[in-house]
Protein backbone atom coordinates (compact mmCIF):
# COMPACT_ATOMS: atom_id res chain seq x y z
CA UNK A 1 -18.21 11.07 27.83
CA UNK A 2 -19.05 7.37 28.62
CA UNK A 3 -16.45 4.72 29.80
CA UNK A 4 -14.08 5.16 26.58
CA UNK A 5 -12.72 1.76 27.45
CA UNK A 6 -16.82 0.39 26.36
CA UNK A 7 -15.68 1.53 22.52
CA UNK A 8 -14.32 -1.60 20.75
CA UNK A 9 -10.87 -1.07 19.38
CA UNK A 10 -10.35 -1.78 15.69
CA UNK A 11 -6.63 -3.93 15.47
CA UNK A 12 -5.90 -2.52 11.93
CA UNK A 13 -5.65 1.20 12.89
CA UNK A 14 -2.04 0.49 14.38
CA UNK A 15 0.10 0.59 11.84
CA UNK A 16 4.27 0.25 11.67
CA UNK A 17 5.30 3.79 11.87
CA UNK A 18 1.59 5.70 12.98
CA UNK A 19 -2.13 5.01 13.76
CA UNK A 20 -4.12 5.51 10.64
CA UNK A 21 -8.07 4.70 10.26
CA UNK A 22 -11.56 5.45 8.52
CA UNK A 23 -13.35 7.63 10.80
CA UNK A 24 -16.76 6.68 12.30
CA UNK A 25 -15.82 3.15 11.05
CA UNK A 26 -12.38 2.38 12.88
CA UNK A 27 -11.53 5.63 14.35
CA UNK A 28 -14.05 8.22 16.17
CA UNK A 29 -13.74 10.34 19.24
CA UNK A 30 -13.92 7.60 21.53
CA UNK A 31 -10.86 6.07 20.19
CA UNK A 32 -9.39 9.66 19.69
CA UNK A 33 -9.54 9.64 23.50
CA UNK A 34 -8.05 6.75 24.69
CA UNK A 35 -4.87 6.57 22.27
CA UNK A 36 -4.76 10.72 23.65
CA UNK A 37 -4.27 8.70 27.26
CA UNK A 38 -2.18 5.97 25.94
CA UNK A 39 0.41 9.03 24.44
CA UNK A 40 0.21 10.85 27.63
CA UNK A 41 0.86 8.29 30.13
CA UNK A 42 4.32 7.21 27.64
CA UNK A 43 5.11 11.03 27.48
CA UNK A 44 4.81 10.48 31.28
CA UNK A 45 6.91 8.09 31.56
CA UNK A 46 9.15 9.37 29.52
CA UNK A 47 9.52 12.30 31.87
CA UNK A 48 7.89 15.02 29.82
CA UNK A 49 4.99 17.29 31.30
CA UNK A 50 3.89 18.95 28.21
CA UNK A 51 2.97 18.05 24.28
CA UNK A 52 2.17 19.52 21.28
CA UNK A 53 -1.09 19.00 19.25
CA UNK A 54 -1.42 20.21 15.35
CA UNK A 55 -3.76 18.49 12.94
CA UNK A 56 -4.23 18.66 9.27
CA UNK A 57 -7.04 20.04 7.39
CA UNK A 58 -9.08 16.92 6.91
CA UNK A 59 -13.07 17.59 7.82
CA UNK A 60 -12.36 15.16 10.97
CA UNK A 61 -9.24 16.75 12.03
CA UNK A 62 -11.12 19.31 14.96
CA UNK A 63 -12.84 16.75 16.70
CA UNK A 64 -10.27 14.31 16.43
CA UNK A 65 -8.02 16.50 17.62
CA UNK A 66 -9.84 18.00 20.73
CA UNK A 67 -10.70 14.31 21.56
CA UNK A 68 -7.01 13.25 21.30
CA UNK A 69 -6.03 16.18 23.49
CA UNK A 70 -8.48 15.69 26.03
CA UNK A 71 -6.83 11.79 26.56
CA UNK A 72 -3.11 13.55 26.85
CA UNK A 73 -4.90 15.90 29.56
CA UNK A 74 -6.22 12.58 31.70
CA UNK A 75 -3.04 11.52 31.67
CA UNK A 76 -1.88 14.95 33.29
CA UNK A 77 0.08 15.86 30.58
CA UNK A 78 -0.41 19.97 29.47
CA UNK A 79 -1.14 20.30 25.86
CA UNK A 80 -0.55 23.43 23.53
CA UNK A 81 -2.70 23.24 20.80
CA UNK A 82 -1.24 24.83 17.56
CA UNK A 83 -3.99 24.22 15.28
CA UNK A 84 -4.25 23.40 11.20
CA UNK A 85 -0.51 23.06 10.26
CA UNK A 86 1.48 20.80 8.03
CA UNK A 87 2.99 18.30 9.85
CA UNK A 88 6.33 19.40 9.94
CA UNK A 89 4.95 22.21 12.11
CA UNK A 90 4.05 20.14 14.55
CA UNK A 91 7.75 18.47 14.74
CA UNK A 92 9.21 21.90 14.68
CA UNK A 93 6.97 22.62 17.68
CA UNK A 94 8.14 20.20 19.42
CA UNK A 95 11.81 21.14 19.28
CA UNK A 96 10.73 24.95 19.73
CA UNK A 97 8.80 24.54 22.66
CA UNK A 98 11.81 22.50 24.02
CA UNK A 99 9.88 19.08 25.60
CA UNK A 100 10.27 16.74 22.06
CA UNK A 101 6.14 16.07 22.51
CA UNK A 102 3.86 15.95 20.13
CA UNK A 103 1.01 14.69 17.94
CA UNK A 104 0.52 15.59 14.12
CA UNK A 105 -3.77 14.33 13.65
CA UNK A 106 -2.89 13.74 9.95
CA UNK A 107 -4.35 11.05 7.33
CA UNK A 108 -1.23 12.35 4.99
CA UNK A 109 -1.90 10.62 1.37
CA UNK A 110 -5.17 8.82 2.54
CA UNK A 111 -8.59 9.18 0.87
CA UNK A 112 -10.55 11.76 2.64
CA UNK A 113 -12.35 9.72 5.34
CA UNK A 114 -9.09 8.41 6.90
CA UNK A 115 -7.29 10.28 9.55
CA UNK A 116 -4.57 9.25 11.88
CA UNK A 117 -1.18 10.18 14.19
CA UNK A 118 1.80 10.67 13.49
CA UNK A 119 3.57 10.80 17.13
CA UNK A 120 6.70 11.86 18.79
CA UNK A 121 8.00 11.26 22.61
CA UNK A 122 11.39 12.98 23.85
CA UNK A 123 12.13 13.42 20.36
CA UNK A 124 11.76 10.00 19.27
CA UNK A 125 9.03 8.80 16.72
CA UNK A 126 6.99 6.33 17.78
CA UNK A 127 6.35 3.46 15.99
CA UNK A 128 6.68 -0.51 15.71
CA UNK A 129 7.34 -2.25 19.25
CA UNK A 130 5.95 1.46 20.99
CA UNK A 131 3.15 1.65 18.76
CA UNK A 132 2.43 -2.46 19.97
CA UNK A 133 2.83 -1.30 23.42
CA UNK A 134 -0.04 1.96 22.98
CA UNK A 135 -2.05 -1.05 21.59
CA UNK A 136 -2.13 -3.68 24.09
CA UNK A 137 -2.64 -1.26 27.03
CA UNK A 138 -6.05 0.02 25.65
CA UNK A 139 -7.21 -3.57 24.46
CA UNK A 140 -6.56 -4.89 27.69
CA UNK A 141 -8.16 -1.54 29.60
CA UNK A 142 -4.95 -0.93 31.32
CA UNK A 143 -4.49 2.52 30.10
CA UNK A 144 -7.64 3.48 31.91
CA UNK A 145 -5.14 3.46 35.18
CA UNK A 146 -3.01 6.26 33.10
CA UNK A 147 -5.48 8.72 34.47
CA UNK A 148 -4.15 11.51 36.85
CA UNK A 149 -5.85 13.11 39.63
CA UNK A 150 -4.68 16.58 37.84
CA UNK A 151 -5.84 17.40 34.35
CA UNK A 152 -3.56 19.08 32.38
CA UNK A 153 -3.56 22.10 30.97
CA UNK A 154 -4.69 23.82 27.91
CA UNK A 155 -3.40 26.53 26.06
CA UNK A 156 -3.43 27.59 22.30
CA UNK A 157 -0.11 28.93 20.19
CA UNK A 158 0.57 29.88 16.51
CA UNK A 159 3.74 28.70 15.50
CA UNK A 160 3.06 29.17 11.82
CA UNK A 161 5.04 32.87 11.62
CA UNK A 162 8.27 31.66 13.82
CA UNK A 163 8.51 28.80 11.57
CA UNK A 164 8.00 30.71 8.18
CA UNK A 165 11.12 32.94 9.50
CA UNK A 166 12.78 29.94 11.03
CA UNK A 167 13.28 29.12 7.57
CA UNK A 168 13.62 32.07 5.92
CA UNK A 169 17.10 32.67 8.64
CA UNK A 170 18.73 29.67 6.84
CA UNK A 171 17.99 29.70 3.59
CA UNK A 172 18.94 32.44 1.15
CA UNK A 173 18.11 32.59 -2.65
CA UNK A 174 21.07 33.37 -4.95
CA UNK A 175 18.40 35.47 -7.45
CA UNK A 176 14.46 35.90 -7.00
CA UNK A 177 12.85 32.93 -8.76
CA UNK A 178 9.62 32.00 -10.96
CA UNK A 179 7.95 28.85 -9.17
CA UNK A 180 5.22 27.30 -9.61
CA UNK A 181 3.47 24.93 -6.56
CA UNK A 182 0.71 22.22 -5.94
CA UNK A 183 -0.75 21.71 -2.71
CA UNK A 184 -3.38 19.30 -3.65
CA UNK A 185 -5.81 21.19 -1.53
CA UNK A 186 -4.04 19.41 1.60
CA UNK A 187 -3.03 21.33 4.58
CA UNK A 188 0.46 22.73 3.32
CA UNK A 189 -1.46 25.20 1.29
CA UNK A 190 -2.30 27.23 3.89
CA UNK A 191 1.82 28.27 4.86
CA UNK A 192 3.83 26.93 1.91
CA UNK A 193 3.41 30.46 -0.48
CA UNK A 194 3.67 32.79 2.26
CA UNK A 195 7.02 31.15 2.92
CA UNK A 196 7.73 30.69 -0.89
CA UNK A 197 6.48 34.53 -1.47
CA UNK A 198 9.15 35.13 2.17
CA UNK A 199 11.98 33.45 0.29
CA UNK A 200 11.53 36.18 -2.65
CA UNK A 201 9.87 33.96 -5.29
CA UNK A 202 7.06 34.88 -6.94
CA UNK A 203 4.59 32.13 -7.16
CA UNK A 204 1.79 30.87 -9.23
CA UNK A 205 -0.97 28.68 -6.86
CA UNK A 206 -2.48 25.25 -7.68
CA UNK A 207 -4.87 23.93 -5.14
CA UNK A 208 -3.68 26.11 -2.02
CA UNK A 209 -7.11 26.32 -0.60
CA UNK A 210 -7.50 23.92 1.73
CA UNK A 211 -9.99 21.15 1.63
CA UNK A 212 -10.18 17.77 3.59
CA UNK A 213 -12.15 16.76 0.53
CA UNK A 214 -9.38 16.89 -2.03
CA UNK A 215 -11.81 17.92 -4.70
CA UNK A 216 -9.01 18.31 -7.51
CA UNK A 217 -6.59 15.45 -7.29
CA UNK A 218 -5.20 13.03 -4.52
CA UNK A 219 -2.42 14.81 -2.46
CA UNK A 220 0.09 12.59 -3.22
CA UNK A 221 3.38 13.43 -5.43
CA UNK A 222 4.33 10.03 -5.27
CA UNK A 223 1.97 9.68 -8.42
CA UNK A 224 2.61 10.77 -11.95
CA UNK A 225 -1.47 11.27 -12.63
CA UNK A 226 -0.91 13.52 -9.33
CA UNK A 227 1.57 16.15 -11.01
CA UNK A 228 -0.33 16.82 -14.19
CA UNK A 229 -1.90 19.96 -13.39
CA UNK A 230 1.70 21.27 -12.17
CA UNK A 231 3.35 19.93 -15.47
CA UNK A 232 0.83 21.85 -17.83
CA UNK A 233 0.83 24.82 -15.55
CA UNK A 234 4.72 24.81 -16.12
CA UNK A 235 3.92 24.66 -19.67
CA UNK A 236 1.94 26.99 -19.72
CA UNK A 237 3.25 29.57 -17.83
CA UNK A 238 6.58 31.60 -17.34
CA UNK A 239 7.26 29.64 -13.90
CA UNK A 240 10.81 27.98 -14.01
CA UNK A 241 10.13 24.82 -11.71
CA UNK A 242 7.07 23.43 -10.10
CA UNK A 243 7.11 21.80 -6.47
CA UNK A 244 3.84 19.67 -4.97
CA UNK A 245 3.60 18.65 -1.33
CA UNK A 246 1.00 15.57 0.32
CA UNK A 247 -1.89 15.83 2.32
CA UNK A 248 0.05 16.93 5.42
CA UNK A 249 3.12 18.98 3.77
CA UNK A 250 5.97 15.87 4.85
CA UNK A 251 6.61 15.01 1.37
CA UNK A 252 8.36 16.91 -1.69
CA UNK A 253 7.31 16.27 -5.41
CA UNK A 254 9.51 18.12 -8.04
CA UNK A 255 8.98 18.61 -11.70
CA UNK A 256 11.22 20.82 -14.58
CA UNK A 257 9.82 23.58 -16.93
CA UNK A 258 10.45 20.95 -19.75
CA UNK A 259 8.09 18.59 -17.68
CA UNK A 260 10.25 16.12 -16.46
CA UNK A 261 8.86 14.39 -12.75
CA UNK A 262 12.30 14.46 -10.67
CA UNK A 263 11.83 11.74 -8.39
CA UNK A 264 13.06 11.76 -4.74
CA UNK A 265 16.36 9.64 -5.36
CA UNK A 266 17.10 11.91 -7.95
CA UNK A 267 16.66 14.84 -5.68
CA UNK A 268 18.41 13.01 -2.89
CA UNK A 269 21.31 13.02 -4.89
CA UNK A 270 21.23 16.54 -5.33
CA UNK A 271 20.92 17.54 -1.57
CA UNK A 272 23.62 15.46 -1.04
CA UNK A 273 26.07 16.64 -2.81
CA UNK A 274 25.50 20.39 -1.57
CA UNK A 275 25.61 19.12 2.35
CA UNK A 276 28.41 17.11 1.00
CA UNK A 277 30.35 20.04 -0.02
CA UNK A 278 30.38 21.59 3.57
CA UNK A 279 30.30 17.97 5.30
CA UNK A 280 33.45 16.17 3.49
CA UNK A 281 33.21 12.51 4.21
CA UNK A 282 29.48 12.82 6.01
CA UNK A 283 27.37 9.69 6.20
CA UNK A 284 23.86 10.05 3.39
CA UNK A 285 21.18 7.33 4.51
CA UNK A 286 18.76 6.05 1.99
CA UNK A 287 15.67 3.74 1.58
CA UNK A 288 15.79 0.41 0.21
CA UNK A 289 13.19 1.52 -2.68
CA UNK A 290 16.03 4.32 -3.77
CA UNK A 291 18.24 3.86 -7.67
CA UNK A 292 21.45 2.28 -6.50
CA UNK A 293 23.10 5.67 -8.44
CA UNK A 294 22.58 7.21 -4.91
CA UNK A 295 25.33 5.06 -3.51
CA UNK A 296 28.15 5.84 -6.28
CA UNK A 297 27.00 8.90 -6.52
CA UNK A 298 27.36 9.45 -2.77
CA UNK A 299 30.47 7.79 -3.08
CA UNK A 300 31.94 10.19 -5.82
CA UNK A 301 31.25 13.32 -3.79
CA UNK A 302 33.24 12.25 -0.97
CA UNK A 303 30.62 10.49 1.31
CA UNK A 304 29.69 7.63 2.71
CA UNK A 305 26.03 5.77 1.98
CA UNK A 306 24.24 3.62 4.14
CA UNK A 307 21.10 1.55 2.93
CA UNK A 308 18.24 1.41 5.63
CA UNK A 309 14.57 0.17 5.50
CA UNK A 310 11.63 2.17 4.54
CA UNK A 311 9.29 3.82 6.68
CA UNK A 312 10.15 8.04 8.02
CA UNK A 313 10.20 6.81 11.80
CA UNK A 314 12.59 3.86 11.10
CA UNK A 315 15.18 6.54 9.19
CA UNK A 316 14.65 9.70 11.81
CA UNK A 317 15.70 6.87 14.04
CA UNK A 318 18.58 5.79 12.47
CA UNK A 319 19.87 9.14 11.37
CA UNK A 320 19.76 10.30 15.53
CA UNK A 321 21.57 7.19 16.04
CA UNK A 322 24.21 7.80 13.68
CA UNK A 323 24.34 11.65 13.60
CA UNK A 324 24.04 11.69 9.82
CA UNK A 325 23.60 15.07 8.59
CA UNK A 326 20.96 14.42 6.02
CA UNK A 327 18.45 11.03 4.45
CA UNK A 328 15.82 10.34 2.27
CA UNK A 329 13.45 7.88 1.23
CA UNK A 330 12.33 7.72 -2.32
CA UNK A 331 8.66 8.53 -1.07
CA UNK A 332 9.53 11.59 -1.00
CA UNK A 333 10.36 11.68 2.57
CA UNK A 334 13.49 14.25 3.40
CA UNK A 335 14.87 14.81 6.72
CA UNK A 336 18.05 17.47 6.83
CA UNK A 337 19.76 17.38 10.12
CA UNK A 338 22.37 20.20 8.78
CA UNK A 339 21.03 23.47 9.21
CA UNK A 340 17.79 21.91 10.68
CA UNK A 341 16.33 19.26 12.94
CA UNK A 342 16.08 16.34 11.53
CA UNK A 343 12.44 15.83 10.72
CA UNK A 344 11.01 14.95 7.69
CA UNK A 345 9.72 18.26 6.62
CA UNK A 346 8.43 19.01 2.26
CA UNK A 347 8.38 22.73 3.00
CA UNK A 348 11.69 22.94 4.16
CA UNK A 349 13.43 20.50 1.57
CA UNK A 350 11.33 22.69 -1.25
CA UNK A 351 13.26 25.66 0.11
CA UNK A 352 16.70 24.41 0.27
CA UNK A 353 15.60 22.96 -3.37
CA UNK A 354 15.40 26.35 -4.35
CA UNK A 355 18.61 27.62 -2.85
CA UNK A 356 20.68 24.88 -4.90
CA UNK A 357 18.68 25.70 -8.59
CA UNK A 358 18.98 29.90 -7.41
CA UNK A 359 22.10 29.35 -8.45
CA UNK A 360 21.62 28.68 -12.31
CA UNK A 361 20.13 30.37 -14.73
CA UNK A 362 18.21 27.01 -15.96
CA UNK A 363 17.15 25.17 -12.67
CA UNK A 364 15.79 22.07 -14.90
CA UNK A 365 18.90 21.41 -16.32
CA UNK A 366 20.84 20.48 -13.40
CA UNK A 367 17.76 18.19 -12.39
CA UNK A 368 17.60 16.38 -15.47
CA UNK A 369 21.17 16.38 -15.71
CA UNK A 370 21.40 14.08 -12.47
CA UNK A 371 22.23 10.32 -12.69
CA UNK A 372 18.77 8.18 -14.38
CA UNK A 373 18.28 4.65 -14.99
CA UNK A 374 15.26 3.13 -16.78
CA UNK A 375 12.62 2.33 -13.93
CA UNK A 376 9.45 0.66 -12.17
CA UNK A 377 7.22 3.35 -10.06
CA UNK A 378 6.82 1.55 -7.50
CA UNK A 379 4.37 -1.86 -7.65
CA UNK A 380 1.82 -3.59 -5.68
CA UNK A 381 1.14 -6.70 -5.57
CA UNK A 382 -2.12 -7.65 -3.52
CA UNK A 383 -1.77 -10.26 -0.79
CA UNK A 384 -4.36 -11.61 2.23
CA UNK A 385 -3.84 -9.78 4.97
CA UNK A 386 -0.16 -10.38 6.65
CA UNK A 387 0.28 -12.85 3.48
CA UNK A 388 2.58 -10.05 2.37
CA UNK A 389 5.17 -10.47 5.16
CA UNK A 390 5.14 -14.55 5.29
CA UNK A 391 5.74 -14.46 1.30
CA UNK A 392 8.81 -12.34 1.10
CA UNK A 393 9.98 -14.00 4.47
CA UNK A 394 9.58 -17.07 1.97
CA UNK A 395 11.71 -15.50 -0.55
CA UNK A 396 14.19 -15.05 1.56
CA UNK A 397 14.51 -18.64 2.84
CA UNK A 398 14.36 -19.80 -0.37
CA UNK A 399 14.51 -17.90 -3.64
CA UNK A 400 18.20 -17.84 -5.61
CA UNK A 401 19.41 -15.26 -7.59
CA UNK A 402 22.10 -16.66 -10.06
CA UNK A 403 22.57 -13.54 -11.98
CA UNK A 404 22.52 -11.30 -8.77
CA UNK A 405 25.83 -10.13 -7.01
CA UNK A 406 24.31 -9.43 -3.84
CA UNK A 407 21.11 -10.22 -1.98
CA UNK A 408 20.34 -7.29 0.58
CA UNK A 409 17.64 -8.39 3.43
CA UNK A 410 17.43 -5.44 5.67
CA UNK A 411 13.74 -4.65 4.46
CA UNK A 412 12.22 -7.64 1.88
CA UNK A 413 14.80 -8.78 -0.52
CA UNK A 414 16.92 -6.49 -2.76
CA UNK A 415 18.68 -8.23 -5.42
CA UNK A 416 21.54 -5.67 -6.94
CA UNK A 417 22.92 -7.05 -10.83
CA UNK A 418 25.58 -5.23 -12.80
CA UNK A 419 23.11 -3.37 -14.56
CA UNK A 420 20.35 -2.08 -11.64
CA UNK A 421 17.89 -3.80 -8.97
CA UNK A 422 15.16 -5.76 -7.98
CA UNK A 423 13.24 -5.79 -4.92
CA UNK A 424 10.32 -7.37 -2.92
CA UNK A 425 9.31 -6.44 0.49
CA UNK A 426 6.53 -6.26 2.40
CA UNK A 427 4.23 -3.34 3.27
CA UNK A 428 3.78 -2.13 6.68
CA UNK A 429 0.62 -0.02 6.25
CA UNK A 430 -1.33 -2.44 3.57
CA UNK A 431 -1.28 -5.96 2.40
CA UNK A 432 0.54 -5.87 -0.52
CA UNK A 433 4.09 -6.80 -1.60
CA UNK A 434 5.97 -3.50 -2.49
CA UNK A 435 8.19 -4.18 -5.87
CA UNK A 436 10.55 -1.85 -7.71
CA UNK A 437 13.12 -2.46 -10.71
CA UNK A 438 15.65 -0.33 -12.14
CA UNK A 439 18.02 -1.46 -15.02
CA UNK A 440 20.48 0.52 -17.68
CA UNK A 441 18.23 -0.80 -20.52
CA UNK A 442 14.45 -2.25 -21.27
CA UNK A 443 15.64 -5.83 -21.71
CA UNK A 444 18.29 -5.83 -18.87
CA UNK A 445 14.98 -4.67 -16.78
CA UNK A 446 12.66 -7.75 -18.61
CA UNK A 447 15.31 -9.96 -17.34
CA UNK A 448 15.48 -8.31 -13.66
CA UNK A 449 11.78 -8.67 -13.42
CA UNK A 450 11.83 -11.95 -15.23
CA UNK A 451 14.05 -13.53 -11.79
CA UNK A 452 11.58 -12.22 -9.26
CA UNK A 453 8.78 -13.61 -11.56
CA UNK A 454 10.38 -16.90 -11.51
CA UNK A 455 11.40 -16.64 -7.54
CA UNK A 456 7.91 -15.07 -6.19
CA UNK A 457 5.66 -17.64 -8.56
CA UNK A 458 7.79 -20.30 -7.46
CA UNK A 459 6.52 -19.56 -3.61
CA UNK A 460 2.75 -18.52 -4.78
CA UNK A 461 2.32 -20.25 -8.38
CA UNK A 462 -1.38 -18.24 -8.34
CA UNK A 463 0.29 -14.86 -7.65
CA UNK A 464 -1.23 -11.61 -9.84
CA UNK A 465 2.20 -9.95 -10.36
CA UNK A 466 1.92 -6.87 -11.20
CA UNK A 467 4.52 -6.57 -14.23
């Protein structure tokens, strides 16, 4: 291969908390390569001699991938290739192969002609000042000096068995049950119903074969239009619940026989109180984006809640620091350090999902019967690029909340009123100001939305808000 340091280096591919692209357009081999070198020479650095390589099952992912490793392998790093495996795999990997190392080649929700990495050092995600750092070195050429004078090595491993009865060790079903799950064609759909079929459920497929071009619907649960198929297959068949996973398995989606879409605080809540009831007084960490029931419901089963910004590696970091035993993000995001390892990981938070309902003889129920408020899916507001970021600093500075009785800035603002929520914040993957609004009734939630619209047009009077 030619002088990778000759291929320019698209700025926009490093994102917050990964490295995400269009291939042949801002991401190819070439660049496969050199962030390969950039990840081996930290992993060097970082003392570790060995890291893990899985990839999704995008079209791109096996060149991508052999690219990437070939970089890690300049850098004289040895690699063990595990091949097309959800994410999570990859992260399990890591901690089962005992160095902490490892790359997921994933594009997770994206269209198909995006890919990306999702990366881990010594057990700690990369992303934001790290990700900066993998940046500047290969625009400046410096990572070219990364290279050793002793490739490493190469060797292939399947992981997907030990990890099927990884889980299957922990989790036990109280009585065999009926489910029904989505894979949206992405690369969970190749594990998730051996392990469902492991756990003792019998299971009715949607979309398990997989295909990097996601010829059926987007793999993304996060979206209503996304869970349709799932809802009428519930319907229509004698399945009691129906659970969906993202592109690369990381994610949860949950829906009821009745055909209710359970969103992630919900289910939040309801992990919670089960790791709760063996871990009195435990500290739950949630998202900004999450229904401010989590925290009084937190509260009421004898825990503690902490608030923390968005984005998976800034809340696997802050539940290591902490030692919290469990967090989620209402993207779906789930990462159980009780019983498990922390990691965000759908498959596993579908089968602890499944423990909990096992238990009743009418799983939906005791979803729907969890706290609800009246609520926004989440809204985008399109900005110039980095517009996003100087506006809701803006807001911040400036915007007054009479009604509010507390303004939370951790991540954008978060304006909490006797009767539910407002926030603003700013992206970290796109362009666009991320809003949400929850409220006990319709015209508490016109009024909620009614302050930001006042606050955010007050900053940008030619703003295209999107409520």
């Amino acid at each position: 291969m030619d002088d990778p340091i000759m291929t320019p280096i698209s700025p926009a591919i490093f994102k917050a908390y990964d490295i995400r692209g269009i291939v042949d357009e801002t991401l190819n081999d070439e660049v496969a390569q050199l962030i390969g070198l950039a990840f081996g020479a930290m992993a060097r650095q970082a003392g570790c001699t060995e890291a893990v390589v899985g990839r999704d099952g995008r079209l791109s992912g096996p060149r991508l991938s052999s690219a990437l490793s070939d970089g890690i392998r300049q850098a004289g790093i040895d690699v063990v290739e595990i091949g097309q495996v959800p994410t999570p795999v990859v992260y399990y990997g890591t901690a089962e192969l005992g160095n902490g190392t490892g790359v997921a080649v994933t594009g997770s929700h994206n269209p198909p002609n995006y890919n990306g990495f999702k990366m881990v050092v010594a057990g700690a995600a990369l992303y934001g000042d790290a990700i900066a750092q993998m940046r500047a070195a290969i625009e400046s050429g410096a990572v070219l000096s990364a290279r050793s004078s002793t490739l490493g090595s190469l060797r292939q491993v399947d992981l997907s068995d030990r990890y099927v009865r990884r889980i299957t060790s922990d989790v036990r079903l109280a009585r065999p049950m009926k489910i029904a799950i989505d894979c949206g064609n992405g690369v969970a759909g190749g594990l998730a119903p051996q392990l469902f079929r492991a756990l003792g459920c019998e299971v009715t497929e949607l979309f398990c074969e997989v295909d990097g071009n996601f010829p059926n619907h987007h793999p993304d649960p996060a979206h209503p239009e996304n869970l349709q198929d799932l809802i009428r297959c519930l319907r229509d068949t004698d399945a009691e619940i129906g659970i969906a996973f993202d592109g690369d398995g990381d994610r949860l989606g949950v829906v009821t026989k009745r055909g209710s879409i359970i969103y992630p605080d919900r289910q939040l809540m309801l992990f919670a109180a089960d790791v709760l009831s063996r871990n009195p007084g435990a500290e739950i960490i949630y998202d900004v984006k999450c229904s401010r029931n989590v925290a009084r419901w937190v509260r009421e089963h004898g825990g503690r809640p902490t608030m923390w910004r968005t984005g998976h590696s800034l809340i696997k970091a802050r539940l290591k620091e902490t030692g919290a035993p469990f967090a989620g993000e209402m993207s779906g995001h789930l990462f159980f350090k009780e019983r498990w390892y922390g990691f965000d990981d759908g498959l596993y938070a579908g089968a602890r999902l499944l423990e909990i309902l096992s238990r009743f003889a009418d799983p939906g129920s005791v979803l729907e019967s969890l706290p609800d408020s009246i609520t926004t899916p989440e809204l985008q507001m399109p900005t110039a690029e980095g517009e996003n970021h100087a506006l809701v600093e803006a807001l911040k500075r400036n915007a007054r909340f009479p009604a509010g009785t507390e303004v939370i800035t951790i991540d954008g603002v978060r304006v909490e009123y006797p009767d539910g929520f407002g926030l603003a914040r700013p992206s970290n993957t796109t362009p666009v100001v991320v809003m949400r609004f929850e409220a006990d009734t319709e015209q508490g939630l016109k009024r909620i939305q009614n302050d930001f619209r006042r606050a955010i047009l007050a900053e940008k009077p030619a703003a295209q808000l999107p409520f």
